[in-house]
Protein backbone atom coordinates (compact mmCIF):
# COMPACT_ATOMS: atom_id res chain seq x y z
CA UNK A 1 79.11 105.29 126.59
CA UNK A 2 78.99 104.90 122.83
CA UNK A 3 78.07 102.05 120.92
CA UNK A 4 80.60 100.31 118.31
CA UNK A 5 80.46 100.90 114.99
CA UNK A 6 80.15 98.45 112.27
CA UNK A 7 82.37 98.50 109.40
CA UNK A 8 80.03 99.66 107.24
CA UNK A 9 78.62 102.55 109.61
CA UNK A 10 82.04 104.21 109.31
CA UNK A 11 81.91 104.09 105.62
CA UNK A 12 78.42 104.62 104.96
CA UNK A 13 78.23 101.43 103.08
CA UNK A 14 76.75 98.13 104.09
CA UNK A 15 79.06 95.51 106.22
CA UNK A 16 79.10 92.38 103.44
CA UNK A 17 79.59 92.97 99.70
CA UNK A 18 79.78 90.61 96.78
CA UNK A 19 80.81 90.91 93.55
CA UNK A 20 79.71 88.49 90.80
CA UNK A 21 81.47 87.74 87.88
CA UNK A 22 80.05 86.43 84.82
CA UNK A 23 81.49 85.49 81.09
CA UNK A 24 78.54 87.84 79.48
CA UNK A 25 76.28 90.81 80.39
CA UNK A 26 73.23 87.88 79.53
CA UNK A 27 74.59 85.47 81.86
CA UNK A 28 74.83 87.80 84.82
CA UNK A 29 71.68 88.75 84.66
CA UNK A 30 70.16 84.69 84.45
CA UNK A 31 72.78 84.56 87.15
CA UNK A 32 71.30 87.47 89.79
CA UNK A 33 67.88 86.24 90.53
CA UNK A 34 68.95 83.02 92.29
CA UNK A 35 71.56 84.60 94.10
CA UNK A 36 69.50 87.67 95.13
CA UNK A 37 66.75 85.20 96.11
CA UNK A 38 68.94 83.07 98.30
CA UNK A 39 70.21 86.14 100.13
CA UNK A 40 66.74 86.83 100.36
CA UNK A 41 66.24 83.61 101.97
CA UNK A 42 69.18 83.89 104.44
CA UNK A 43 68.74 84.69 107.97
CA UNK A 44 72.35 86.13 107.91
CA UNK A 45 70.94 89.27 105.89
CA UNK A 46 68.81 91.59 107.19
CA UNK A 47 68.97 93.87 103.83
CA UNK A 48 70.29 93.42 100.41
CA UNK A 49 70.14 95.51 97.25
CA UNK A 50 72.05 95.12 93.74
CA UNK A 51 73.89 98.22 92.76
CA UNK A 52 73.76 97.02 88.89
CA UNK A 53 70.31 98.21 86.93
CA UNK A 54 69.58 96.53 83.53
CA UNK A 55 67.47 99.50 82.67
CA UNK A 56 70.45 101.89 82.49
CA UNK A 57 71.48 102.29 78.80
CA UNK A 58 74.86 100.68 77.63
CA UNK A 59 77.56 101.41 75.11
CA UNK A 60 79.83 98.95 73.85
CA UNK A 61 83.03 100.14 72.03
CA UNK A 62 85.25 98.52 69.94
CA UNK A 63 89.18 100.48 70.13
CA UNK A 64 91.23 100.19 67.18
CA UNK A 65 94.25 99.72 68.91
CA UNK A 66 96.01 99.63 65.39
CA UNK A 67 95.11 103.13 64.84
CA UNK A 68 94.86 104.46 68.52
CA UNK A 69 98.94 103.32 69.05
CA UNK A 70 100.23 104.82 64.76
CA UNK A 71 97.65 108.47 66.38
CA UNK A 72 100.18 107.64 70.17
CA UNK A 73 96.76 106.80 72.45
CA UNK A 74 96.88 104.18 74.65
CA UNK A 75 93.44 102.12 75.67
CA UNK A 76 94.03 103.25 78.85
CA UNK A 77 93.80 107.43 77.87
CA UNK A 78 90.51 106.55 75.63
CA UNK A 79 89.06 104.73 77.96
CA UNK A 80 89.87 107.12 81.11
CA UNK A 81 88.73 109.93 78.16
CA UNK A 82 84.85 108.08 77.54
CA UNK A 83 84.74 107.37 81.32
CA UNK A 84 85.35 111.39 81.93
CA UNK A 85 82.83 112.38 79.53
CA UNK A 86 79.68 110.15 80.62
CA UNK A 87 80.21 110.52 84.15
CA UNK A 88 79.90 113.99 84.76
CA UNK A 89 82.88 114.05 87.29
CA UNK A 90 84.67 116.98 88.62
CA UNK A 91 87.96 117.13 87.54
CA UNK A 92 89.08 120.12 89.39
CA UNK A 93 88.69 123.69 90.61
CA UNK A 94 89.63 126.62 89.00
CA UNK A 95 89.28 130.41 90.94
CA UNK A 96 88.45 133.18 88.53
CA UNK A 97 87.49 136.80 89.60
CA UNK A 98 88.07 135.73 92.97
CA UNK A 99 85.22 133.11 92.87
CA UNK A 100 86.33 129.10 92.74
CA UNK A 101 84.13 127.11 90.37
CA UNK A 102 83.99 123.58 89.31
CA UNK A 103 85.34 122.14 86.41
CA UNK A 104 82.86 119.39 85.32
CA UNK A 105 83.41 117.31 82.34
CA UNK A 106 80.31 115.77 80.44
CA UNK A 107 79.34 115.47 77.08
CA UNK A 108 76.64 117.63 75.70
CA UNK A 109 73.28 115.91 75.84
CA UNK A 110 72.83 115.09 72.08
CA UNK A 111 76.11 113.42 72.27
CA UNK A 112 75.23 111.43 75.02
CA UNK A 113 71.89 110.06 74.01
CA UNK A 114 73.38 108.89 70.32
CA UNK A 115 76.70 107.23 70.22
């Protein structure tokens, strides 16, 4: 006989996520310690972990919609476009000389390093 599953067995993930939510990058991160040391404190939780790290580099960017709707890009396609290029996703496959390789979008390194 097999034991149940949790939710989060089935989906790798853990059972109980939050999301906070604050007006600024600077207030979420006054904001995380208390929280993360009440969960900390709980005897509900046997684990917890924060999936946001401060020392990851950030961009901000600052759309000219003005110019992006007289050129006919929406926010949406820009943004979708600088998501694309610093994530390193696979778009798709593509089968050449009967071999299928991986088309992975990222922006070359010196492009990635200085906006």
């Amino acid at each position: 006989m097999t034991q149940p599953q949790s939710i989060g067995d089935r989906r790798g993930g853990l059972p109980v996520q939050y999301v906070l939510q604050a007006p600024t990058l600077d207030k979420l991160k006054e904001y995380i310690p208390s929280f993360m040391e009440a969960v900390g404190q709980s005897e509900i939780f046997s684990f917890s972990d924060i999936d946001l790290k401060f020392t990851k580099p950030e961009l901000e960017v600052e759309i000219d919609r003005e110019k992006a709707r007289n050129l006919g890009v929406s926010v949406q396609e820009i943004a979708r476009t600088l998501q694309l290029s610093y994530s390193g996703q696979r778009f798709a496959y593509f089968i050449m000389n009967g071999k299928q390789y991986e088309v992975v979008g990222e922006m070359q390194v010196k492009d990635r390093n200085e906006p």
